[in-house]
PDB file of N, CA and C in Angstrom:
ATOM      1  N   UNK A   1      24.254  -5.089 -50.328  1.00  0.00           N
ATOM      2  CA  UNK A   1      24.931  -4.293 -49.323  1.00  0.00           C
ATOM      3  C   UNK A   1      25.088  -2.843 -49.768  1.00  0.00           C
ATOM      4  N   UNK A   2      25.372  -2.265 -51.019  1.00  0.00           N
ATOM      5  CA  UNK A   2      25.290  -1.105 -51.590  1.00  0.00           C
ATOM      6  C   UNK A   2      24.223  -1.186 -52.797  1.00  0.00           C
ATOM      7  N   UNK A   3      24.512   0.188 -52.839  1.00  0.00           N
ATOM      8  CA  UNK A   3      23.454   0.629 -53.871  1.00  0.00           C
ATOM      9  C   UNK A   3      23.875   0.447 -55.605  1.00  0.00           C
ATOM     10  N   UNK A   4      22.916   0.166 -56.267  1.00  0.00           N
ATOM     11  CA  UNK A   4      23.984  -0.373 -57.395  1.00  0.00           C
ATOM     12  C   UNK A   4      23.324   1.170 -58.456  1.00  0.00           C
ATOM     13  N   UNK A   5      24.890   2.065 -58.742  1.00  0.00           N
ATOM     14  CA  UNK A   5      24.716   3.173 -59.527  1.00  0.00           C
ATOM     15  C   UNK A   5      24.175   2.290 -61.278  1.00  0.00           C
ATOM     16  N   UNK A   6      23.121   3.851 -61.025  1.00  0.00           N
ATOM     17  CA  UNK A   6      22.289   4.016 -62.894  1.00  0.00           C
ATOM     18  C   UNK A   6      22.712   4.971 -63.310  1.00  0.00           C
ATOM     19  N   UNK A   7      23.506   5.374 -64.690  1.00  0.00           N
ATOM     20  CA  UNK A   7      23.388   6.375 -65.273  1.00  0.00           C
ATOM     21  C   UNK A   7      22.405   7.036 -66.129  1.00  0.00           C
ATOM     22  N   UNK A   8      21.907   7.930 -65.989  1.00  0.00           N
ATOM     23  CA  UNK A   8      20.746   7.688 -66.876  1.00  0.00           C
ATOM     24  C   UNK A   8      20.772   9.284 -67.534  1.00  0.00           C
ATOM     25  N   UNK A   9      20.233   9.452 -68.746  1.00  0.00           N
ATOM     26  CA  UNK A   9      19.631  10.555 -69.365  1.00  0.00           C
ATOM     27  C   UNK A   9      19.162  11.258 -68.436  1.00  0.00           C
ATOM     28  N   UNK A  10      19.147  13.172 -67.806  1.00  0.00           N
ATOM     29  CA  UNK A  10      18.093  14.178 -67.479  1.00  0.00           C
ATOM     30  C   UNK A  10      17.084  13.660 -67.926  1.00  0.00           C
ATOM     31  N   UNK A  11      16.290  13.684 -68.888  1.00  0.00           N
ATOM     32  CA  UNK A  11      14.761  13.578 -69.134  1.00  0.00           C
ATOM     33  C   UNK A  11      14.195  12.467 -68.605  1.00  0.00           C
ATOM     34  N   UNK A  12      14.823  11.331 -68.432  1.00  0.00           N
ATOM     35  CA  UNK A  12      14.577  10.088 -68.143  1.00  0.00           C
ATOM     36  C   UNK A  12      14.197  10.307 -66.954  1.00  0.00           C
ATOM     37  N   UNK A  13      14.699  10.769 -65.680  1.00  0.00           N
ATOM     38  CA  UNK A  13      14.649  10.623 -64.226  1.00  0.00           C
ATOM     39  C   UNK A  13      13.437   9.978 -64.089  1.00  0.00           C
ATOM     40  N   UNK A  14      12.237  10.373 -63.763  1.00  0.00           N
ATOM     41  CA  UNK A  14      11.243  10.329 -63.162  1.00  0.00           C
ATOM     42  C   UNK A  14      10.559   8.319 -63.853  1.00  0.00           C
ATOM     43  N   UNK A  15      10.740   8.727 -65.273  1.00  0.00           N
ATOM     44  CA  UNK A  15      10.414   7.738 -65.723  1.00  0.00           C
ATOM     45  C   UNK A  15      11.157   6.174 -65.130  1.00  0.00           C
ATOM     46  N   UNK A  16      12.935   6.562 -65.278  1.00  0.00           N
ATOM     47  CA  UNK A  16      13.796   5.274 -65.112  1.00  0.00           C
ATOM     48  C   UNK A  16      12.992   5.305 -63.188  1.00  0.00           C
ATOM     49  N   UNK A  17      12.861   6.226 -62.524  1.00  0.00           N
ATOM     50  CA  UNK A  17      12.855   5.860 -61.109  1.00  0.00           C
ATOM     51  C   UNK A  17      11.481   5.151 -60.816  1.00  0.00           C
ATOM     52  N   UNK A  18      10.706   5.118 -62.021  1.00  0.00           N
ATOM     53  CA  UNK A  18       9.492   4.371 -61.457  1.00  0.00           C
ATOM     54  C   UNK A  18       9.680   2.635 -62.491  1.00  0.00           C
ATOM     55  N   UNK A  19      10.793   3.022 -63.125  1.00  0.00           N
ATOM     56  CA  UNK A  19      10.576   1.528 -64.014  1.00  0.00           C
ATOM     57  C   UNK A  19      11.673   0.953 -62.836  1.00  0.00           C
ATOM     58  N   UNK A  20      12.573   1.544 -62.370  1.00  0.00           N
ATOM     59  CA  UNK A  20      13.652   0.988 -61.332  1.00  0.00           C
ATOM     60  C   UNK A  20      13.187   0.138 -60.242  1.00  0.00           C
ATOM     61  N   UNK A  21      11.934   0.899 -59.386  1.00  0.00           N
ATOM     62  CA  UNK A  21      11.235   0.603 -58.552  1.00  0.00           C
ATOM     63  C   UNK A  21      10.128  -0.823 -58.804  1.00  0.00           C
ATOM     64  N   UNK A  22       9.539  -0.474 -60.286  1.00  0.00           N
ATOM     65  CA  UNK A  22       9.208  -1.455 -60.475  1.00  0.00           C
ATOM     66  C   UNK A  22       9.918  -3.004 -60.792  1.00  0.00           C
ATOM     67  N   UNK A  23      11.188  -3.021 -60.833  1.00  0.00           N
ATOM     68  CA  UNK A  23      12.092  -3.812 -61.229  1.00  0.00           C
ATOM     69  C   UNK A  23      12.635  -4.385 -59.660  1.00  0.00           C
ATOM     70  N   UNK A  24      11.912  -3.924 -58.405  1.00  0.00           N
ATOM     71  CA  UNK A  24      12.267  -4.142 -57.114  1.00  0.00           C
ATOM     72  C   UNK A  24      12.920  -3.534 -56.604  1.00  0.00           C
ATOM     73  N   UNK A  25      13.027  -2.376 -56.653  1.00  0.00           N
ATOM     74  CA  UNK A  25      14.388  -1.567 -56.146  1.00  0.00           C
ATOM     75  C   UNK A  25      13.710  -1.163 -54.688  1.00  0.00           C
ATOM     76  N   UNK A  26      14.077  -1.172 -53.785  1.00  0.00           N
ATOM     77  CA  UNK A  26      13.702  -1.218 -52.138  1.00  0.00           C
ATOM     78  C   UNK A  26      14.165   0.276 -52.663  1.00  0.00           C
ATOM     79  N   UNK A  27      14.962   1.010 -52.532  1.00  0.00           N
ATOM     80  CA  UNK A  27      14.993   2.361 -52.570  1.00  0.00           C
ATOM     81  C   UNK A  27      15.520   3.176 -54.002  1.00  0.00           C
ATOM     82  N   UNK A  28      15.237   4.545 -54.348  1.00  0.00           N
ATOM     83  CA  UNK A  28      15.979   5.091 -55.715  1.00  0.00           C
ATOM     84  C   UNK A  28      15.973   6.273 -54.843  1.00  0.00           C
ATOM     85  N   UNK A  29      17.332   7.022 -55.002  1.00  0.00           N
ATOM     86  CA  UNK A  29      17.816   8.236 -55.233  1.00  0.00           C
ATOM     87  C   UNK A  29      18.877   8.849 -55.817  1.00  0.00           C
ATOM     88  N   UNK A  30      18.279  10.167 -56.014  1.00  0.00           N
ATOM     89  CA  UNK A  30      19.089  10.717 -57.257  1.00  0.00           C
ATOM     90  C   UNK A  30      20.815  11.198 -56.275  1.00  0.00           C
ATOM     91  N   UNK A  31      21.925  10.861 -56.758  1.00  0.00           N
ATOM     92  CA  UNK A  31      22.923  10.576 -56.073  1.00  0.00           C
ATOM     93  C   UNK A  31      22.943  12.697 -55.820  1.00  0.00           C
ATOM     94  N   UNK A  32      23.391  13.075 -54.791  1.00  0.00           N
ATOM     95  CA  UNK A  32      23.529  14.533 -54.523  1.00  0.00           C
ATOM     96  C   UNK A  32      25.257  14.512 -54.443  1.00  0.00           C
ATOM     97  N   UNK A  33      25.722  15.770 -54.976  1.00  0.00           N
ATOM     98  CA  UNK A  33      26.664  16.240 -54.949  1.00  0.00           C
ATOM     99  C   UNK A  33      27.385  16.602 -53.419  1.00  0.00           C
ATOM    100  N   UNK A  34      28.577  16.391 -52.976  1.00  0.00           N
ATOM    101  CA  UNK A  34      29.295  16.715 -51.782  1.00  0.00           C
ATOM    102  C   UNK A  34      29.811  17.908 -51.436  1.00  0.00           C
ATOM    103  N   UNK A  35      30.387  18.820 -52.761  1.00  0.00           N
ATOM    104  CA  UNK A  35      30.989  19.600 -52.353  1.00  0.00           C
ATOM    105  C   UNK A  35      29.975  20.785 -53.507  1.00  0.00           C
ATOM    106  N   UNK A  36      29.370  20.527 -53.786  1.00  0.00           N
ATOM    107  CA  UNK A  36      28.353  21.366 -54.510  1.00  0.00           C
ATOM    108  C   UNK A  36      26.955  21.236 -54.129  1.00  0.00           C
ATOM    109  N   UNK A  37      25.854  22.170 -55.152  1.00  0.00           N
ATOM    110  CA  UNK A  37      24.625  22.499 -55.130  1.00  0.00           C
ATOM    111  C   UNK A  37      24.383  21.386 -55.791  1.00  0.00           C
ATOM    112  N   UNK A  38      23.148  20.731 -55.745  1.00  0.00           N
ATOM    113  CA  UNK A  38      22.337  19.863 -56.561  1.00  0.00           C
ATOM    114  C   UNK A  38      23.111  18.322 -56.822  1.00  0.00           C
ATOM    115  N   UNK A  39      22.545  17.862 -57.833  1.00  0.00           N
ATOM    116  CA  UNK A  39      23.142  16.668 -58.103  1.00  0.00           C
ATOM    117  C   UNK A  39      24.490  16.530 -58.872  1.00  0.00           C
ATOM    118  N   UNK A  40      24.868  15.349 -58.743  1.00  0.00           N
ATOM    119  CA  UNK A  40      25.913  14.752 -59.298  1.00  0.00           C
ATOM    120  C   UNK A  40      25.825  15.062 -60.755  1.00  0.00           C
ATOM    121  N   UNK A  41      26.577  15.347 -61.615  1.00  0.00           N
ATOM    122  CA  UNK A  41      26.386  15.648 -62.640  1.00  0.00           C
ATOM    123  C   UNK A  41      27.495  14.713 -63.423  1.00  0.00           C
ATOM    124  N   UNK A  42      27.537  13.616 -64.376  1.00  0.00           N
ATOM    125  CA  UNK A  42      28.404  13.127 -65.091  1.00  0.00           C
ATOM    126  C   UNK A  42      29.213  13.883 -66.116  1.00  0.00           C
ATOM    127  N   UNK A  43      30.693  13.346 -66.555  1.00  0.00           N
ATOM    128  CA  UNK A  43      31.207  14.337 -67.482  1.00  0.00           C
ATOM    129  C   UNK A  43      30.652  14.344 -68.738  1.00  0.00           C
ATOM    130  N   UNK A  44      29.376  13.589 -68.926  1.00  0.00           N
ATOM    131  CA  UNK A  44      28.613  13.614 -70.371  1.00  0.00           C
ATOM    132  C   UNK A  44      27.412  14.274 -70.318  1.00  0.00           C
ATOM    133  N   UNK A  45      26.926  14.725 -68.956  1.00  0.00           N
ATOM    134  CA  UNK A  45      25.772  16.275 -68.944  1.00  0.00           C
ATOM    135  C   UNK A  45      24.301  14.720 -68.224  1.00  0.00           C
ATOM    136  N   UNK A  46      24.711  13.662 -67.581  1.00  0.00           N
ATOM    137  CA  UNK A  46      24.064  12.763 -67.192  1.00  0.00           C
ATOM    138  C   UNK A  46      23.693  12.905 -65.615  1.00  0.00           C
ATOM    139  N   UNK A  47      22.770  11.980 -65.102  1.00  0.00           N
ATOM    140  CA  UNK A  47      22.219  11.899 -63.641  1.00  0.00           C
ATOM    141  C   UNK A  47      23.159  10.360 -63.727  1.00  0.00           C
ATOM    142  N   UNK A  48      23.262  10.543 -62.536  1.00  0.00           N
ATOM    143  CA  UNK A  48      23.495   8.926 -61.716  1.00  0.00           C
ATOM    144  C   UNK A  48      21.779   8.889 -60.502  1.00  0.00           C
ATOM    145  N   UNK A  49      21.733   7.681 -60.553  1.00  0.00           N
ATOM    146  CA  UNK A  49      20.127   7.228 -59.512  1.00  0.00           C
ATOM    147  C   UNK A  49      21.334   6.187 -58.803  1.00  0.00           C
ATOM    148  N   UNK A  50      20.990   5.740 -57.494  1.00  0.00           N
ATOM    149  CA  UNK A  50      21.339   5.225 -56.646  1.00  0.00           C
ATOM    150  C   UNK A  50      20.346   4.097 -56.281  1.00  0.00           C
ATOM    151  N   UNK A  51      20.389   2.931 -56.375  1.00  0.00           N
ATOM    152  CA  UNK A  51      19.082   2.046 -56.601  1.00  0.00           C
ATOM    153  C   UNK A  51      19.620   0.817 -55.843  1.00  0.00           C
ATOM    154  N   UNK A  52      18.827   0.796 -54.774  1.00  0.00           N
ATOM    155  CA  UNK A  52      18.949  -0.259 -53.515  1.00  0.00           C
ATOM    156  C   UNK A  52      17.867  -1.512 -53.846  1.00  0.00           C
ATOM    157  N   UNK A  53      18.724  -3.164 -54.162  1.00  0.00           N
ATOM    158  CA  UNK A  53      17.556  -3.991 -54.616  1.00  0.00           C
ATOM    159  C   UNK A  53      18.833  -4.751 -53.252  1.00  0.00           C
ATOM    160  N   UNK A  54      17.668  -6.456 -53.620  1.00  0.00           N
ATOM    161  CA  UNK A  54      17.937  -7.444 -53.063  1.00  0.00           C
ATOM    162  C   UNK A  54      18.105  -8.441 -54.348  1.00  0.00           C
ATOM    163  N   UNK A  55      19.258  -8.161 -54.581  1.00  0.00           N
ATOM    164  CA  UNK A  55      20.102  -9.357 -56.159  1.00  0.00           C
ATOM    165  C   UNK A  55      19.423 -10.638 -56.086  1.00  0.00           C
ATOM    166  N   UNK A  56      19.186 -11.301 -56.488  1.00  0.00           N
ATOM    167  CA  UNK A  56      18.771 -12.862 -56.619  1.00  0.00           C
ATOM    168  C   UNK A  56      19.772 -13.642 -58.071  1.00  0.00           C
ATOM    169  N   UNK A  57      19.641 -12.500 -59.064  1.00  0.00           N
ATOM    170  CA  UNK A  57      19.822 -13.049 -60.426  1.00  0.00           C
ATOM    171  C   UNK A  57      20.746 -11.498 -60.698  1.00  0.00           C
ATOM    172  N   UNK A  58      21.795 -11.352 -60.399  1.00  0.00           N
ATOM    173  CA  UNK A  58      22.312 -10.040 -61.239  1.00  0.00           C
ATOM    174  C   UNK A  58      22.667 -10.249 -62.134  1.00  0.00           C
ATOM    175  N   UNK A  59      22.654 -11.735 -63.163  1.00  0.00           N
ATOM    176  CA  UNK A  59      23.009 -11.274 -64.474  1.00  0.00           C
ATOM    177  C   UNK A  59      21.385 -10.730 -65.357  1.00  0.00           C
ATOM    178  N   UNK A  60      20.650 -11.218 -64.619  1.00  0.00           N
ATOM    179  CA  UNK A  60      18.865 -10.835 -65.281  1.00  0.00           C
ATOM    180  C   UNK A  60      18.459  -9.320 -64.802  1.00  0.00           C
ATOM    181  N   UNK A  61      19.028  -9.121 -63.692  1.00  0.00           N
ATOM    182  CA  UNK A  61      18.993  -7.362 -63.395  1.00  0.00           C
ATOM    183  C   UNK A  61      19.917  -6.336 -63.932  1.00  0.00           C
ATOM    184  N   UNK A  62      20.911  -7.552 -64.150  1.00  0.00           N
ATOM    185  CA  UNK A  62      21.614  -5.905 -64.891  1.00  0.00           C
ATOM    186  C   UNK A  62      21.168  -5.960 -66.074  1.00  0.00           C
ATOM    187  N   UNK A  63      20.880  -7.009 -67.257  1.00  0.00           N
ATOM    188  CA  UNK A  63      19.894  -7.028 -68.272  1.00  0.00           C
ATOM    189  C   UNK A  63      18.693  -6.291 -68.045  1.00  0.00           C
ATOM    190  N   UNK A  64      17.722  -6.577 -67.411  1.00  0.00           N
ATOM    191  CA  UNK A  64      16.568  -5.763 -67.432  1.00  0.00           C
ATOM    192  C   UNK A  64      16.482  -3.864 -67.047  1.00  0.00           C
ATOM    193  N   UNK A  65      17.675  -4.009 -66.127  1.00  0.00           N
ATOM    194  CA  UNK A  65      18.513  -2.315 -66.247  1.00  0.00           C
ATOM    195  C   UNK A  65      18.803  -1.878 -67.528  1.00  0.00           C
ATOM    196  N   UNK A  66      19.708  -2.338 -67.996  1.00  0.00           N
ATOM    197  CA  UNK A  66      20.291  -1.465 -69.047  1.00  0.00           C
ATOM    198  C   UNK A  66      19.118  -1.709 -70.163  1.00  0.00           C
ATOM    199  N   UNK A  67      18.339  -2.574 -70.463  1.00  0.00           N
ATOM    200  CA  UNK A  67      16.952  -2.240 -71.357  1.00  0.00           C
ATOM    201  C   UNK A  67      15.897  -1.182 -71.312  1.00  0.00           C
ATOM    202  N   UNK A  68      16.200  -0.496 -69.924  1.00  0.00           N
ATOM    203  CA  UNK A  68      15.177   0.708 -69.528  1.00  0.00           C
ATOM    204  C   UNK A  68      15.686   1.770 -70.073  1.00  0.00           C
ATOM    205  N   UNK A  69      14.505   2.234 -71.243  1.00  0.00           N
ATOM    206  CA  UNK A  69      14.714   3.859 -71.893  1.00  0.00           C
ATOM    207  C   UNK A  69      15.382   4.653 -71.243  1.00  0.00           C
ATOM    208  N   UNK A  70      15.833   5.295 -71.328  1.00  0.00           N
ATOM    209  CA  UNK A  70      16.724   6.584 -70.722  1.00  0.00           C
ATOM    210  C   UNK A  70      17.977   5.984 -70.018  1.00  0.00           C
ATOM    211  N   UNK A  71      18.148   4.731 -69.517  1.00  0.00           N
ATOM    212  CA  UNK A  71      19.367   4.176 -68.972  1.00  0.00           C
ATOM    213  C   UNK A  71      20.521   3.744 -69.951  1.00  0.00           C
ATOM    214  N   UNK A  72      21.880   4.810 -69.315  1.00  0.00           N
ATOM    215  CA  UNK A  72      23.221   4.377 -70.442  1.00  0.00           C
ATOM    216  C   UNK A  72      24.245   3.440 -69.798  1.00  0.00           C
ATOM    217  N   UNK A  73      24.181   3.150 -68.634  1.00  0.00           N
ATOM    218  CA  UNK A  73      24.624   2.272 -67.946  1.00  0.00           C
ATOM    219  C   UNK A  73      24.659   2.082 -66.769  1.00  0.00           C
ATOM    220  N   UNK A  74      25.110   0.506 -65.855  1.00  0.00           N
ATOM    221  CA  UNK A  74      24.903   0.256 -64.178  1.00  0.00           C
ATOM    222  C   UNK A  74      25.792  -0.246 -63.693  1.00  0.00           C
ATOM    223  N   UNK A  75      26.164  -0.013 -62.676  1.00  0.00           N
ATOM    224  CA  UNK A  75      27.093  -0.667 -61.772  1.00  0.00           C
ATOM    225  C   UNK A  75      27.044  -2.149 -61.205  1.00  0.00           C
ATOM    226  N   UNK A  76      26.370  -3.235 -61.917  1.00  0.00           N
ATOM    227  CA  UNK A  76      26.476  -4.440 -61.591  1.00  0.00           C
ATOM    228  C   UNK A  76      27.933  -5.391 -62.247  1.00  0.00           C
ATOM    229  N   UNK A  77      28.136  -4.960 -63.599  1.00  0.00           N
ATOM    230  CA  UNK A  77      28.697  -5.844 -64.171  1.00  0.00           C
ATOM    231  C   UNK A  77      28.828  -7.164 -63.928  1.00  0.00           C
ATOM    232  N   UNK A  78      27.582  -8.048 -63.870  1.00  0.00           N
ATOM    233  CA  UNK A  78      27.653  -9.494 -63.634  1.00  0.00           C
ATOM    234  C   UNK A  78      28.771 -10.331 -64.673  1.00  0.00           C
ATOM    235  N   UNK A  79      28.526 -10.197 -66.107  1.00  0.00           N
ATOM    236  CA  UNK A  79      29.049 -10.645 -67.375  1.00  0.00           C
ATOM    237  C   UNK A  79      30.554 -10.667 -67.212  1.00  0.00           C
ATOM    238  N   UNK A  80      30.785 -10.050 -66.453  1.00  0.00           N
ATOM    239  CA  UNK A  80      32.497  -9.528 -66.707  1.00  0.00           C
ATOM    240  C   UNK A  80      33.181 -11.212 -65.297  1.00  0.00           C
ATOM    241  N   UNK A  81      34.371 -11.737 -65.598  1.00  0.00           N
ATOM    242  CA  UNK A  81      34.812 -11.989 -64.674  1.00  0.00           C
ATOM    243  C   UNK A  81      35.672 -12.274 -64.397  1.00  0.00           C
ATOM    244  N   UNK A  82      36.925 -10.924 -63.993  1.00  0.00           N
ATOM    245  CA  UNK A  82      38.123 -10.874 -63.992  1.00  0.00           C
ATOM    246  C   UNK A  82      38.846 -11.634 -63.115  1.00  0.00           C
ATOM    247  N   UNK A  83      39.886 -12.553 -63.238  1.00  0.00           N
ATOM    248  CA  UNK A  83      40.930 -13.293 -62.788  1.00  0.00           C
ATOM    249  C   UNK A  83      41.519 -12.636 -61.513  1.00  0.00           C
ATOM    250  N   UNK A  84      42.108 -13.039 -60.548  1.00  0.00           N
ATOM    251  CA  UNK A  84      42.738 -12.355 -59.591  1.00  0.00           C
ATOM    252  C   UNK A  84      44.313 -11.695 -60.592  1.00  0.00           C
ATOM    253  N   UNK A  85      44.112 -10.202 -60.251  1.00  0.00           N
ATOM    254  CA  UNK A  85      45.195  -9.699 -60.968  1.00  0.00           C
ATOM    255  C   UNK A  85      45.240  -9.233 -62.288  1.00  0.00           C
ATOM    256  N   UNK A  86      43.925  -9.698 -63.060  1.00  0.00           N
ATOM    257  CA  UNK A  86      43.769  -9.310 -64.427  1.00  0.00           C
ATOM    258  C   UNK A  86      43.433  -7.516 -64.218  1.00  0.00           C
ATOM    259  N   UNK A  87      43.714  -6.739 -65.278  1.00  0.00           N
ATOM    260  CA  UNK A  87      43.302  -6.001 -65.968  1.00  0.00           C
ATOM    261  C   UNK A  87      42.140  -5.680 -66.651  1.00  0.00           C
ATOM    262  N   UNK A  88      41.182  -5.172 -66.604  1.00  0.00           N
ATOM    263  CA  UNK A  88      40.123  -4.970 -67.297  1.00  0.00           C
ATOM    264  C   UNK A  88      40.304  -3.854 -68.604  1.00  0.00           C
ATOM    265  N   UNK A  89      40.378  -3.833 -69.734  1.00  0.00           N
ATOM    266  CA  UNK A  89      40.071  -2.518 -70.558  1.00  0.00           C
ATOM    267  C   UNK A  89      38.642  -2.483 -71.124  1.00  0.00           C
ATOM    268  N   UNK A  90      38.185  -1.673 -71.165  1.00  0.00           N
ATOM    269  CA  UNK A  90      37.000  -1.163 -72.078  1.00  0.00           C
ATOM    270  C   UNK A  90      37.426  -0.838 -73.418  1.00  0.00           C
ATOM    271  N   UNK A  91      37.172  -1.598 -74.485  1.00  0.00           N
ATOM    272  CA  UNK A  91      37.312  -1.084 -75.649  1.00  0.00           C
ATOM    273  C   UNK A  91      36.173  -1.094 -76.489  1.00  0.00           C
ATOM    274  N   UNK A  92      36.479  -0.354 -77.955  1.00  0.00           N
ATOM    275  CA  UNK A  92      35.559  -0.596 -78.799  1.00  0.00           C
ATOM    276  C   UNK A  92      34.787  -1.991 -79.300  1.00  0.00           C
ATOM    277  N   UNK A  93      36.124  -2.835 -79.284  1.00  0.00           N
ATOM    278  CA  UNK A  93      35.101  -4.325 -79.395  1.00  0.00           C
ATOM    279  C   UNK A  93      34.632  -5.267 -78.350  1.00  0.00           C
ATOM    280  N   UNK A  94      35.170  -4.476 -77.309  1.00  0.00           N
ATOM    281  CA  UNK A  94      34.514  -5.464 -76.219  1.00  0.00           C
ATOM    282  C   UNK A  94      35.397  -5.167 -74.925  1.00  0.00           C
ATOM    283  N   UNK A  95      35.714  -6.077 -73.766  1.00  0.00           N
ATOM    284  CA  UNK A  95      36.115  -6.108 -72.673  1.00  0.00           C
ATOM    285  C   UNK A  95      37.997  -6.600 -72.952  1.00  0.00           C
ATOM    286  N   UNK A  96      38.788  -6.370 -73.098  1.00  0.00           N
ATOM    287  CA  UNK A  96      40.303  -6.963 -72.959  1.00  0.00           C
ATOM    288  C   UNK A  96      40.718  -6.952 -71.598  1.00  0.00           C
ATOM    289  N   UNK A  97      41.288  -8.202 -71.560  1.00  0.00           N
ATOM    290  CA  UNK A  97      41.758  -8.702 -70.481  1.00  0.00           C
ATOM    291  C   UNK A  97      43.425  -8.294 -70.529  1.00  0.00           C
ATOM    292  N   UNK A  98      43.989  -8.136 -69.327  1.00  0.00           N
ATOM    293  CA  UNK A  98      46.042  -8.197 -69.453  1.00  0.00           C
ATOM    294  C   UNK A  98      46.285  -8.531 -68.425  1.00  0.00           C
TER     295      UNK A  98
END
């Protein structure tokens, strides 16, 4: 139903959008900015791609995502699976739950 965000390296673009595509992605675009010129720019100097598939297996797509050179992370999080009401943290050793 949505597009599932890639973060990816500048240099990468061209490359992640043809390994994306090849991975089934019905559409890739580079996410554009709303209230500015050009693209979206992350607070780490990154692109976001916007990548329209048809899921079958999202724990094998978000695996085969985040294995693509230039990609630092995606918006699937299959692995994760928070409780009604839990807390999620991101930490250094892993996912904490509260």
């Amino acid at each position: 139903k949505f597009a599932v965000p890639v973060e990816i390296l500048p240099f990468a673009l061209a490359s992640v959008e043809k390994r994306l595509a090849d991975l089934g992605a019905e559409e890739v675009a580079l996410r554009m900015a709303k209230q500015k010129d050009g693209p979206v720019i992350t607070d780490n100097g990154n692109l976001v791609l916007d990548a329209r598939f048809a899921i079958d297996d999202a724990q094998g797509l978000e695996d085969a995502i985040t294995t693509l050179p230039g990609v630092l992370e995606n918006g699937i999080f299959a692995r994760v699976r928070p409780a009604e009401g839990d807390c999620l943290i991101g930490a250094e050793d892993g996912v904490r739950r509260m």
